[in-house]
N, C-alpha and C. Protein backbone atom coordinates (compact mmCIF):
# COMPACT_ATOMS: atom_id res chain seq x y z
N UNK A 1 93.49 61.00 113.92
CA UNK A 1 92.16 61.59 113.99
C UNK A 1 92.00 62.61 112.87
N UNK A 2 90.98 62.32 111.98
CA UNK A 2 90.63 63.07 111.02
C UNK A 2 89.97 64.58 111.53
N UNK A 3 90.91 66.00 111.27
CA UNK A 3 90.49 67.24 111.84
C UNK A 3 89.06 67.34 111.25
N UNK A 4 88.13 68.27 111.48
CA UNK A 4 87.19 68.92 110.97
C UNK A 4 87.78 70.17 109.93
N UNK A 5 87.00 70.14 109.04
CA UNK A 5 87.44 71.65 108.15
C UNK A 5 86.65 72.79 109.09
N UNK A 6 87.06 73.75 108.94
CA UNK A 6 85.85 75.24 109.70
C UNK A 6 84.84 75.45 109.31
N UNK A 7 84.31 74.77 108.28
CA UNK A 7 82.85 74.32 107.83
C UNK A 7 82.28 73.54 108.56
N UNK A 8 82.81 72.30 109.09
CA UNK A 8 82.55 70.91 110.22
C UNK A 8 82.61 71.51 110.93
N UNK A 9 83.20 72.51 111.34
CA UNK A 9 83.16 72.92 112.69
C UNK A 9 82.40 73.09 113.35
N UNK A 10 81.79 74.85 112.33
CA UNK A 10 80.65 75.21 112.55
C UNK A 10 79.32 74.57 112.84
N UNK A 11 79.51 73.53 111.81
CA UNK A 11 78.32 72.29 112.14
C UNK A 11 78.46 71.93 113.36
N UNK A 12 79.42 71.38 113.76
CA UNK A 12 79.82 70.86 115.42
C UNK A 12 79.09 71.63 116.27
N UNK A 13 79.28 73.05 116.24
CA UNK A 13 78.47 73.96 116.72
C UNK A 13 77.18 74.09 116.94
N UNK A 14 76.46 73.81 115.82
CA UNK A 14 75.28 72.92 116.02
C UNK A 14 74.56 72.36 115.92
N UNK A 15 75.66 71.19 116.08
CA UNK A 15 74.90 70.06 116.61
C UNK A 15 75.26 69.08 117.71
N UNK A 16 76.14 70.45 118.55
CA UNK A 16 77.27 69.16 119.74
C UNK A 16 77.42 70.49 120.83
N UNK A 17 77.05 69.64 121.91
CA UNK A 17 77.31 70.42 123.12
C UNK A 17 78.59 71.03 123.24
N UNK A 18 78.97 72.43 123.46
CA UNK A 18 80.28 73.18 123.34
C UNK A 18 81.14 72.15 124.60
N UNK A 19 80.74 71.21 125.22
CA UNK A 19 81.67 70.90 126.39
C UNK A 19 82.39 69.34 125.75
N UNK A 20 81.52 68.89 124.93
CA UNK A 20 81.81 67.53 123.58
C UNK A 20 82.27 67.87 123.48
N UNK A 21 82.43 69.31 122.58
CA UNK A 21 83.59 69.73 120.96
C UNK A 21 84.86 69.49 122.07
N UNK A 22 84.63 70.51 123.31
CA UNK A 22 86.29 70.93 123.95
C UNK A 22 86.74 69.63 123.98
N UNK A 23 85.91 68.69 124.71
CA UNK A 23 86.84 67.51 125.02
C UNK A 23 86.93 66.73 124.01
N UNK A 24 86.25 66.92 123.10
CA UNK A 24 86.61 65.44 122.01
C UNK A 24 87.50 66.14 120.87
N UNK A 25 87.82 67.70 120.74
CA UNK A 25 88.53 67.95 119.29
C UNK A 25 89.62 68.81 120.10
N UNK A 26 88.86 69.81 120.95
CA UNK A 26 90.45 70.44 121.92
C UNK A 26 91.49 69.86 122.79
N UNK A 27 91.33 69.23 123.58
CA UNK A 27 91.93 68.73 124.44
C UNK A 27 93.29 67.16 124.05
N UNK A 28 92.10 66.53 123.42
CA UNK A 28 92.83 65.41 123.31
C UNK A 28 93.35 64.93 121.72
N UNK A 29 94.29 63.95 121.85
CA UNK A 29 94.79 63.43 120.78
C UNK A 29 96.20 64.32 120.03
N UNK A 30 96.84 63.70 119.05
CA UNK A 30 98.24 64.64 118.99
C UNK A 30 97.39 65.44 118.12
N UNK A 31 97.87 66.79 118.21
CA UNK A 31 97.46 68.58 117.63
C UNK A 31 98.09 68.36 116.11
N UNK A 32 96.73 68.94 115.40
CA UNK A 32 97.17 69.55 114.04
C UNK A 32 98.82 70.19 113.56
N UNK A 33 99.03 70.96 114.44
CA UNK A 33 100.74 71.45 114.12
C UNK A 33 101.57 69.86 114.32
N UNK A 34 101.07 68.61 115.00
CA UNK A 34 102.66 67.76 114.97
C UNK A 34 101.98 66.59 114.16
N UNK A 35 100.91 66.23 113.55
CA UNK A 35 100.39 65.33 112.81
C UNK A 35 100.96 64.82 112.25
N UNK A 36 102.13 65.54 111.08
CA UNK A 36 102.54 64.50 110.79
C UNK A 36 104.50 64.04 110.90
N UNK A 37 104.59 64.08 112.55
CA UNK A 37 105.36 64.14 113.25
C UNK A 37 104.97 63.64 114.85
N UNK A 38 104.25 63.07 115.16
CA UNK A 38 103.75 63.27 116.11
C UNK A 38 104.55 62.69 117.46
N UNK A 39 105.91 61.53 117.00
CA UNK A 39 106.87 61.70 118.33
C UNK A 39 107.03 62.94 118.38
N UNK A 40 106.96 64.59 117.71
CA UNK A 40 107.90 65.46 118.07
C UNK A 40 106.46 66.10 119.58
N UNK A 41 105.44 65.69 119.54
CA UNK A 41 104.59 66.31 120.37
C UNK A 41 104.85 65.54 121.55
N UNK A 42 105.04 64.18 121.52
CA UNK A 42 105.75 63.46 122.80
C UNK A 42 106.98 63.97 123.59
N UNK A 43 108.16 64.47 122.21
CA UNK A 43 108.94 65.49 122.53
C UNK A 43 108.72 66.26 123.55
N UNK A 44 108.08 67.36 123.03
CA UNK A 44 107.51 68.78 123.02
C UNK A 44 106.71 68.72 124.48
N UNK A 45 106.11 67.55 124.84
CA UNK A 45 105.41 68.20 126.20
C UNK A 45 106.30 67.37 127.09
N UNK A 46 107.26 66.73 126.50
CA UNK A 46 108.23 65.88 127.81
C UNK A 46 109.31 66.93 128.24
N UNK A 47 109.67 67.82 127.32
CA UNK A 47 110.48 69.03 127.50
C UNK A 47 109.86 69.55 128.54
N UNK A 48 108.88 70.10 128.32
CA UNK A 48 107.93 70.84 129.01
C UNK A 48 107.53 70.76 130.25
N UNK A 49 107.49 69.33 130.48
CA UNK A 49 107.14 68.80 131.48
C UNK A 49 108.23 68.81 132.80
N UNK A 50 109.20 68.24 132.06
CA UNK A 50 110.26 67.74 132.73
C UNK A 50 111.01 69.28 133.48
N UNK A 51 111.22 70.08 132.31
CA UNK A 51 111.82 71.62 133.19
C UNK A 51 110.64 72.24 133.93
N UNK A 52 109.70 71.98 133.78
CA UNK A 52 108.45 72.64 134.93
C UNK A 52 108.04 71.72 135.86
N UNK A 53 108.27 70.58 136.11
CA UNK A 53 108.34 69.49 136.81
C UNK A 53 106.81 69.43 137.06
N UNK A 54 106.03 69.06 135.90
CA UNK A 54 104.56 68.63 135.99
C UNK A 54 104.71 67.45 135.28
N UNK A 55 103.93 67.11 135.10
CA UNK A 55 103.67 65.87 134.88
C UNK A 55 103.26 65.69 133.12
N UNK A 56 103.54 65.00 132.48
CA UNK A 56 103.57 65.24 130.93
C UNK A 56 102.21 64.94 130.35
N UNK A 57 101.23 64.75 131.35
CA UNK A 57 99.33 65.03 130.80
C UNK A 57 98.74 66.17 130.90
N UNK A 58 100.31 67.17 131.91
CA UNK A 58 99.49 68.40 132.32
C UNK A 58 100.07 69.23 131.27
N UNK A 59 100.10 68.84 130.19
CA UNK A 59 100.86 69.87 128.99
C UNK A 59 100.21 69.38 127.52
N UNK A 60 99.35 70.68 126.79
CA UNK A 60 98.76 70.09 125.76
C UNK A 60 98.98 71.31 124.99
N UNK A 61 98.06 71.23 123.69
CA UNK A 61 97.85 72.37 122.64
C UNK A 61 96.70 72.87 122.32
N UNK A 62 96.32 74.03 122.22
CA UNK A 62 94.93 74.48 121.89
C UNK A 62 95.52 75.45 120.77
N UNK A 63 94.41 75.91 120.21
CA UNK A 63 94.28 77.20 119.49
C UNK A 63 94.47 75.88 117.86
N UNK A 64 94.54 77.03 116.89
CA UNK A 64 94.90 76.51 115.44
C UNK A 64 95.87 75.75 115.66
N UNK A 65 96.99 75.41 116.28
CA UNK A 65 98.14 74.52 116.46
C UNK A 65 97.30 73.39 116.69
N UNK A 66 96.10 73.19 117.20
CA UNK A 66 95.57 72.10 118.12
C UNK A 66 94.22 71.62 116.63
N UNK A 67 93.75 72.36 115.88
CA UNK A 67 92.38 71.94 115.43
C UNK A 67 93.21 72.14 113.99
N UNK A 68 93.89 73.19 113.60
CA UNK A 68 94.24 73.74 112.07
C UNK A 68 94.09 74.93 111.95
N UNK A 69 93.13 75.67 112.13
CA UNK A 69 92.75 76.91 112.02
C UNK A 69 92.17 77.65 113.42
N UNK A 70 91.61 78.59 113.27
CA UNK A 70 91.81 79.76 114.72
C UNK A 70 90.77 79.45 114.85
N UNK A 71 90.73 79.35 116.39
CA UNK A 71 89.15 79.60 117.09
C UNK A 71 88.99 80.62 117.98
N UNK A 72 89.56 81.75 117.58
CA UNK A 72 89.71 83.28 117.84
C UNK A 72 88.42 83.87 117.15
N UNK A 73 87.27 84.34 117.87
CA UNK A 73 85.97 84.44 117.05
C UNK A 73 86.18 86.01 116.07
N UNK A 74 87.09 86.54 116.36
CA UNK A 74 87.68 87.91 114.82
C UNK A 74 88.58 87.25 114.38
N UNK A 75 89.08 86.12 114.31
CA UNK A 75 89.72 85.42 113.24
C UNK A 75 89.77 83.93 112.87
N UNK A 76 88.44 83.93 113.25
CA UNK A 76 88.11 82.38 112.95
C UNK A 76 88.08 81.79 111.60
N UNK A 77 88.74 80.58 111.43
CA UNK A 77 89.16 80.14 110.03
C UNK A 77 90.32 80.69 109.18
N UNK A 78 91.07 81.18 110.10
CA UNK A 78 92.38 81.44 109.29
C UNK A 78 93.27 80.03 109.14
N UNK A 79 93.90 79.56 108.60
CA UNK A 79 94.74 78.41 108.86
C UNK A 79 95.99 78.47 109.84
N UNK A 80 96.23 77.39 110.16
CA UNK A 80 97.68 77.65 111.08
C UNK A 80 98.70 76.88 110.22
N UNK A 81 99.39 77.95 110.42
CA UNK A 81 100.65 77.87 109.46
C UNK A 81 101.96 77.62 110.64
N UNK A 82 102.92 76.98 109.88
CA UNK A 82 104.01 76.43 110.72
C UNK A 82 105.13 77.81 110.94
N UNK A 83 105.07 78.75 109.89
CA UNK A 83 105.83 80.20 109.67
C UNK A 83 105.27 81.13 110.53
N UNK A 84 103.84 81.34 110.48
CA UNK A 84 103.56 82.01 110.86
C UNK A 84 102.69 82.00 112.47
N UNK A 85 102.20 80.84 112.79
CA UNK A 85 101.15 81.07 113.57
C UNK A 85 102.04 79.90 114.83
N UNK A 86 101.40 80.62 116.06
CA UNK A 86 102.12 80.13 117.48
C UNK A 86 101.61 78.88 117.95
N UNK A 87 102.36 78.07 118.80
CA UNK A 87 101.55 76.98 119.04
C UNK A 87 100.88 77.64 120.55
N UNK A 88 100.14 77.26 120.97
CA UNK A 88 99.40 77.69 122.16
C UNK A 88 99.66 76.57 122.98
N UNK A 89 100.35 76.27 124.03
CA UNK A 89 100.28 76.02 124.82
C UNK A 89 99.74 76.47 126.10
N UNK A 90 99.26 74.72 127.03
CA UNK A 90 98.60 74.62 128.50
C UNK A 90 99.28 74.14 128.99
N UNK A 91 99.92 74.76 130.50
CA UNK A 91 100.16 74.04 131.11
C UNK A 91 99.47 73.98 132.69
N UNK A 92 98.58 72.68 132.84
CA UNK A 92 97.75 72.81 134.31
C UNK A 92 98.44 72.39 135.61
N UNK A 93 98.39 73.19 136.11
CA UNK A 93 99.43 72.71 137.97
C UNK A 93 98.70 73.62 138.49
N UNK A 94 97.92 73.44 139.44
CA UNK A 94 97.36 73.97 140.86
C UNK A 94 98.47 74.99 141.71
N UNK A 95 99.79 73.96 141.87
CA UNK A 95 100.94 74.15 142.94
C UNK A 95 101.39 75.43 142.19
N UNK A 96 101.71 75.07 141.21
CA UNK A 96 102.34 76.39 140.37
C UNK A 96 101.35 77.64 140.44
N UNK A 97 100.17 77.51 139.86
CA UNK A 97 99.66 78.48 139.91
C UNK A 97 99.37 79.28 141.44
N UNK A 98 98.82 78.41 142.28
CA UNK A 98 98.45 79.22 143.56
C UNK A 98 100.53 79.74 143.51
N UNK A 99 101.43 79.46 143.27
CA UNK A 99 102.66 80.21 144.42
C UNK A 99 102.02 81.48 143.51
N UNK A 100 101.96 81.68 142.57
CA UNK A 100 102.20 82.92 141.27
C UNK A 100 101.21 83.99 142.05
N UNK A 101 99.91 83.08 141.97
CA UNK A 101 98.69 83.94 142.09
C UNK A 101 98.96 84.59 143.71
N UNK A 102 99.54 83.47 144.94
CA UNK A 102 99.93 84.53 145.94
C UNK A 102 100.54 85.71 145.62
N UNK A 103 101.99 85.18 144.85
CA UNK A 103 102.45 86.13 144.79
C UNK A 103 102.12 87.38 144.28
N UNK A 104 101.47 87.57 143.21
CA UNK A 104 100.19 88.81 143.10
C UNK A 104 99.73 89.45 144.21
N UNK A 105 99.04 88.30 144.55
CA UNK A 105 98.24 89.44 145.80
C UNK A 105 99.07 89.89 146.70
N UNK A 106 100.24 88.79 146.62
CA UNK A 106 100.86 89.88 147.86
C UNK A 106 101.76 91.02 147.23
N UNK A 107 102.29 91.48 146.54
CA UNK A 107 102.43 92.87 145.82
C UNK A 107 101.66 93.70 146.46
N UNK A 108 100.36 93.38 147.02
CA UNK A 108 99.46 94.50 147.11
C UNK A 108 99.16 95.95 145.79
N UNK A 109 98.99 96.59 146.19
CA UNK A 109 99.48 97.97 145.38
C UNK A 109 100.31 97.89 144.72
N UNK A 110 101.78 97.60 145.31
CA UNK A 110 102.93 98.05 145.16
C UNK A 110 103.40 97.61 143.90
N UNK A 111 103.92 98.02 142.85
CA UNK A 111 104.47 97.69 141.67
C UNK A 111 105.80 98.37 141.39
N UNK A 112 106.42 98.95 142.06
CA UNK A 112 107.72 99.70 142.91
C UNK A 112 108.82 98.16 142.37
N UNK A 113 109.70 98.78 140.97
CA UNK A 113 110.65 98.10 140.37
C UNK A 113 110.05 96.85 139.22
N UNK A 114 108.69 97.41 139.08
CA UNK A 114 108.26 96.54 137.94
C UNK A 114 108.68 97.42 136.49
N UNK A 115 108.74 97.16 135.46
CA UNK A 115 108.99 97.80 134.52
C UNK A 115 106.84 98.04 133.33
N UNK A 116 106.85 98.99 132.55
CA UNK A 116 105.59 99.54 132.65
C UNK A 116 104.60 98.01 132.19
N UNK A 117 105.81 96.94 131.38
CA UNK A 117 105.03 95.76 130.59
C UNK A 117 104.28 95.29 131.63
N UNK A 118 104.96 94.84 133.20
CA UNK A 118 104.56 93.93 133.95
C UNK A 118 103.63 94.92 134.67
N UNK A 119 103.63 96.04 135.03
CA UNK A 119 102.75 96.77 135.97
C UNK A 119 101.20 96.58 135.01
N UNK A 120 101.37 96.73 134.23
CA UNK A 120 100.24 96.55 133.05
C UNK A 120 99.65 95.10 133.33
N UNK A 121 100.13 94.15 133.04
CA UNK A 121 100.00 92.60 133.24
C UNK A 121 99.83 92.35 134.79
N UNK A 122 100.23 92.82 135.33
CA UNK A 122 99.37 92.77 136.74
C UNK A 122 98.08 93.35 136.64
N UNK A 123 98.07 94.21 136.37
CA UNK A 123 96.88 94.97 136.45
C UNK A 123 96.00 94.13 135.57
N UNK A 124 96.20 93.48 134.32
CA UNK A 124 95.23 92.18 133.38
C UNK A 124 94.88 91.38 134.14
N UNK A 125 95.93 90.92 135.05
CA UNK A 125 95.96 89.29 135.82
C UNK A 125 94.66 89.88 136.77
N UNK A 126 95.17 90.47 137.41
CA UNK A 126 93.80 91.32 138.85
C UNK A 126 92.80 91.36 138.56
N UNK A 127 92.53 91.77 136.82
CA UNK A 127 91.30 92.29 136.97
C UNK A 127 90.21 91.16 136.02
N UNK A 128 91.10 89.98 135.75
CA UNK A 128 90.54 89.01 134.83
C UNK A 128 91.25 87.52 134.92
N UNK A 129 92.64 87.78 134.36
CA UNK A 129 92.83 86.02 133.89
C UNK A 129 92.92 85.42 135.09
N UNK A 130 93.56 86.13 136.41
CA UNK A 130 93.29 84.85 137.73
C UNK A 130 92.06 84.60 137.96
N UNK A 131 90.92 85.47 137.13
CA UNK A 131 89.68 84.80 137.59
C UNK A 131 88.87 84.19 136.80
N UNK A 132 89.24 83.85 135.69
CA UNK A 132 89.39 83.22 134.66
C UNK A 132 90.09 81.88 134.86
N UNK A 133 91.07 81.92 136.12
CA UNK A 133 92.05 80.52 135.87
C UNK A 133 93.13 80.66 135.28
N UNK A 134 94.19 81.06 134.89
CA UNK A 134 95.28 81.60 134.23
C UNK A 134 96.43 82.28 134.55
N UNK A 135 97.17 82.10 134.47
CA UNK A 135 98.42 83.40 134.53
C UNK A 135 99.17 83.14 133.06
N UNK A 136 100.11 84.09 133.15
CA UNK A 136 100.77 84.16 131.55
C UNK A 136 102.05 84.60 132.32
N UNK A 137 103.13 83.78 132.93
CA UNK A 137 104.03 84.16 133.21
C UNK A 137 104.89 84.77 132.45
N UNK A 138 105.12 85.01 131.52
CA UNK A 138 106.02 85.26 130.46
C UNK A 138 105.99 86.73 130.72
N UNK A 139 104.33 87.66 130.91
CA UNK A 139 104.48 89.15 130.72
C UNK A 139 104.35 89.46 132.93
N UNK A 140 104.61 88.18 133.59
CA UNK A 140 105.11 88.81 134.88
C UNK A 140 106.51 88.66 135.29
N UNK A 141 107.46 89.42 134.45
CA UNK A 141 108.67 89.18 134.70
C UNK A 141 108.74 90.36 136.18
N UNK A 142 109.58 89.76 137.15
CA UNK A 142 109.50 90.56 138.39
C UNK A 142 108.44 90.56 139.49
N UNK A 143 107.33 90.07 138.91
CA UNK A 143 106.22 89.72 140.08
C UNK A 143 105.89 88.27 140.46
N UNK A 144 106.44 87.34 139.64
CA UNK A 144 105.95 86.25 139.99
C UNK A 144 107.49 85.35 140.42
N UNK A 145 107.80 84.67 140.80
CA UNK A 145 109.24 83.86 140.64
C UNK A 145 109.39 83.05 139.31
N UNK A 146 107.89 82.22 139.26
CA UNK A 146 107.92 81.32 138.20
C UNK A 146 108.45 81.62 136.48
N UNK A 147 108.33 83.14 136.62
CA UNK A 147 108.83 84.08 135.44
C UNK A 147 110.24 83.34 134.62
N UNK A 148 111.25 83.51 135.59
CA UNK A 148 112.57 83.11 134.77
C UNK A 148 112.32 81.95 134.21
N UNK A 149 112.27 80.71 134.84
CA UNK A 149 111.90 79.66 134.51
C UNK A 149 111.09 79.57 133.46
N UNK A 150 110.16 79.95 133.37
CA UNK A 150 108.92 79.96 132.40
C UNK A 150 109.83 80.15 130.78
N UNK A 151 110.47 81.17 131.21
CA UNK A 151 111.52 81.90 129.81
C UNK A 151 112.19 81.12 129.36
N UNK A 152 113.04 80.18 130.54
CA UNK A 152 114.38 79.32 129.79
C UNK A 152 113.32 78.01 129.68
N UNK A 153 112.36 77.59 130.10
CA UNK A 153 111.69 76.26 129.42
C UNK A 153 111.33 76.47 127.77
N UNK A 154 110.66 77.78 127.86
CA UNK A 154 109.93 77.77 126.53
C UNK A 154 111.61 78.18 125.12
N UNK A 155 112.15 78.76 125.70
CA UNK A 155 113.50 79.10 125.16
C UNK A 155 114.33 77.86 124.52
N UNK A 156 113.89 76.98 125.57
CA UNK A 156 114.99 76.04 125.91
C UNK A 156 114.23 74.97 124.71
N UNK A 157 113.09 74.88 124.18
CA UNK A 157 112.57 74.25 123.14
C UNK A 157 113.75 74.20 122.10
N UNK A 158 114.27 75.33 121.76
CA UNK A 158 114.55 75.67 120.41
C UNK A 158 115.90 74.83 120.13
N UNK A 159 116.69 74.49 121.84
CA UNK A 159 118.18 73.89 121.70
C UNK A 159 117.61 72.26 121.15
N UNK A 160 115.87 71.79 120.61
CA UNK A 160 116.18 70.78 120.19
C UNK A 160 115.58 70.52 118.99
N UNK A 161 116.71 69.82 117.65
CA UNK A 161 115.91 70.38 116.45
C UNK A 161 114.66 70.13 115.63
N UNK A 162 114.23 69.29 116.24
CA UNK A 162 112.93 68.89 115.89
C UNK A 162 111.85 69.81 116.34
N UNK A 163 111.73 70.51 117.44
CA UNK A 163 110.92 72.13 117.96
C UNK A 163 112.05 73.55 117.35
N UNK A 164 113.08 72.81 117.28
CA UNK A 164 113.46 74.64 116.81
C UNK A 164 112.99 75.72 116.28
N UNK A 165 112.11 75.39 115.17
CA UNK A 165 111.23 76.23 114.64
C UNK A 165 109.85 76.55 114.94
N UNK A 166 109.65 76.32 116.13
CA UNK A 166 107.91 76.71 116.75
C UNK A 166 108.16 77.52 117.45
N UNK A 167 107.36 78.52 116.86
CA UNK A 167 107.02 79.93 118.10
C UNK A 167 105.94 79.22 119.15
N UNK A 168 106.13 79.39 120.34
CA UNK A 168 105.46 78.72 120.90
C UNK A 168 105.08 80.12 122.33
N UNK A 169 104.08 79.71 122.67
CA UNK A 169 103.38 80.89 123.83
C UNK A 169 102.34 79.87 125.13
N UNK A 170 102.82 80.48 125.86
CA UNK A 170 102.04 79.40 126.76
C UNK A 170 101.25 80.20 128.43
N UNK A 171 100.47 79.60 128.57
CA UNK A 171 99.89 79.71 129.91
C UNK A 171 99.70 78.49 130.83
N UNK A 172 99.67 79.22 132.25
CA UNK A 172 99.92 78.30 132.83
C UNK A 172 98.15 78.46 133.89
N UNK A 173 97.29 77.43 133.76
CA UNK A 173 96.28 77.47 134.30
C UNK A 173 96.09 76.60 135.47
N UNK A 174 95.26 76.72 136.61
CA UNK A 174 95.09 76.11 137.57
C UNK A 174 94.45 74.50 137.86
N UNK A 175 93.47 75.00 136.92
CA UNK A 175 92.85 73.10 136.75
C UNK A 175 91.95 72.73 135.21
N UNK A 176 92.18 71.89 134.81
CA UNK A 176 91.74 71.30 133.67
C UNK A 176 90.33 71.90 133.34
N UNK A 177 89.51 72.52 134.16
CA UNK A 177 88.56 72.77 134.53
C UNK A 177 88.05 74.21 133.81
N UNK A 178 89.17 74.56 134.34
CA UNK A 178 89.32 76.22 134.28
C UNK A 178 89.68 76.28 132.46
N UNK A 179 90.59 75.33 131.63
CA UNK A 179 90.84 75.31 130.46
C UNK A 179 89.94 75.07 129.73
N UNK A 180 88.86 74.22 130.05
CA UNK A 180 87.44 73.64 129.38
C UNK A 180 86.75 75.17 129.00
N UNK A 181 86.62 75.74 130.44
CA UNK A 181 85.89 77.13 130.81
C UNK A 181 86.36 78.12 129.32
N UNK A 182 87.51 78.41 129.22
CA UNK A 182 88.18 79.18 128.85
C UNK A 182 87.79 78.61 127.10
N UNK A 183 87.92 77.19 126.96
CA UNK A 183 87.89 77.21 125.57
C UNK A 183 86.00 77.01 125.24
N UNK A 184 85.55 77.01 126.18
CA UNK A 184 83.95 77.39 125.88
C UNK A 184 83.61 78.45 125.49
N UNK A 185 84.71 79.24 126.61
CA UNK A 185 84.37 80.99 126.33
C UNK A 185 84.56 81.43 124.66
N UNK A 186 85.59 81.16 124.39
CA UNK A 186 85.83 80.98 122.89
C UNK A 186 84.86 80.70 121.89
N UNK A 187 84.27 79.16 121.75
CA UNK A 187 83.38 78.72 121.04
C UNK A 187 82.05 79.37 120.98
N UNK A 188 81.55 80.28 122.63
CA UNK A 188 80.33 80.92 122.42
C UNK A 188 80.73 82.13 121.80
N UNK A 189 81.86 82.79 121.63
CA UNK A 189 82.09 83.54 120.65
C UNK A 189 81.94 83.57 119.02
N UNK A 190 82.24 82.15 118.85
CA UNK A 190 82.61 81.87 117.61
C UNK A 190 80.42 81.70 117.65
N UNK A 191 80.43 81.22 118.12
CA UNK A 191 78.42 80.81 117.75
C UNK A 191 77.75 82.09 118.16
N UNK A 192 78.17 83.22 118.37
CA UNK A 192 78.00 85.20 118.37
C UNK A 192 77.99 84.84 116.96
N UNK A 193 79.16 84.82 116.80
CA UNK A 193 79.74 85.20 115.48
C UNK A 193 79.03 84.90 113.92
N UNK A 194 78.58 83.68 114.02
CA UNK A 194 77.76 82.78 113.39
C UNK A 194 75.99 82.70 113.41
N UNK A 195 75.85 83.43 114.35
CA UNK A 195 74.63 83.36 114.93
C UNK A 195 73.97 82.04 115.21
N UNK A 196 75.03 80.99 115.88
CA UNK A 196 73.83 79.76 115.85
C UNK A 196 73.18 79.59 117.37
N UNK A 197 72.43 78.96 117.36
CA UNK A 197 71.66 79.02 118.69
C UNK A 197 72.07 78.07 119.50
């Protein structure tokens, strides 16, 4: 699939319903970062899959890893670089997310043996990304279980050498649904940004 430049993009913008672009340039097809490699993305979400025990459709790429460049609307059109820039990973499970998100709420208050990163990241999760659809296990080390795990999957990339070198960052969202949401939220940023109507 031939990417768009961030010129096409913008055009995309308008002249294509923001829920087209997600599904026809975000979501699907192998991502700009493994193009021209693209068993390593078969790789990459079978890893993924297999130590989080989802299913290998529920694992994709967004961000510049996924299109080429950022669709971060204060840094839109930067390129993604293989040195420098992260791959963004999704990963969607319902099961996973509701244990996490209980486990939040049931903390209650209490943040008694969290260290200040995670008391902070609770306090993000509460007041936005679970309602948004999201968790970011990585910054709930101690509140969630799914935490360790989360660490040695994404860790565990690097023991193979074809991913060794991807910084990679990931979230884990509730339903496909909620990811559409999230990368809309984005694009009406980027059309702020642009002023298109």
């Amino acid at each position: 699939m031939p990417w768009p430049s961030k010129d096409e993009f913008i055009e995309l913008l308008r002249t294509r319903t923001p829920l087209d672009i997600v599904n026809e340039y975000l979501l699907t097809g192998t991502p700009f970062a493994f193009e021209a490699e693209p068993q390593n993305y078969d790789l990459f979400r079978s890893v993924l899959a297999n130590a989080l025990r989802v299913q290998q459709n529920d694992v994709t790429v967004v961000g510049s890893g996924r299109i080429g460049f950022s669709l971060d609307p204060s840094r839109y059109g930067n390129p993604y670089s293989p040195t420098t820039s992260d791959i963004d990973t999704v990963i969607v499970n319902a099961e996973l997310f509701d244990i996490a998100w209980h486990q939040l709420c049931s903390r209650g208050r209490s943040q008694l043996g969290l260290n200040w990163k995670a008391r902070r990241a609770l306090e993000d999760h509460r007041k936005g990304n679970v309602f948004y659809g999201y968790i970011e296990p990585d910054r709930l080390t101690g509140a969630v279980t799914i935490s360790p795990t989360w660490f040695r999957t994404f860790r565990g990339l690097a023991r193979r050498p074809e991913l060794a070198q991807l910084e990679v960052q990931g979230r884990l969202y509730r339903t496909w649904d909620h990811v559409r949401y999230h990368q809309i939220y984005s694009l009406a940023g980027i059309k702020t940004r642009f002023r298109i109507q």
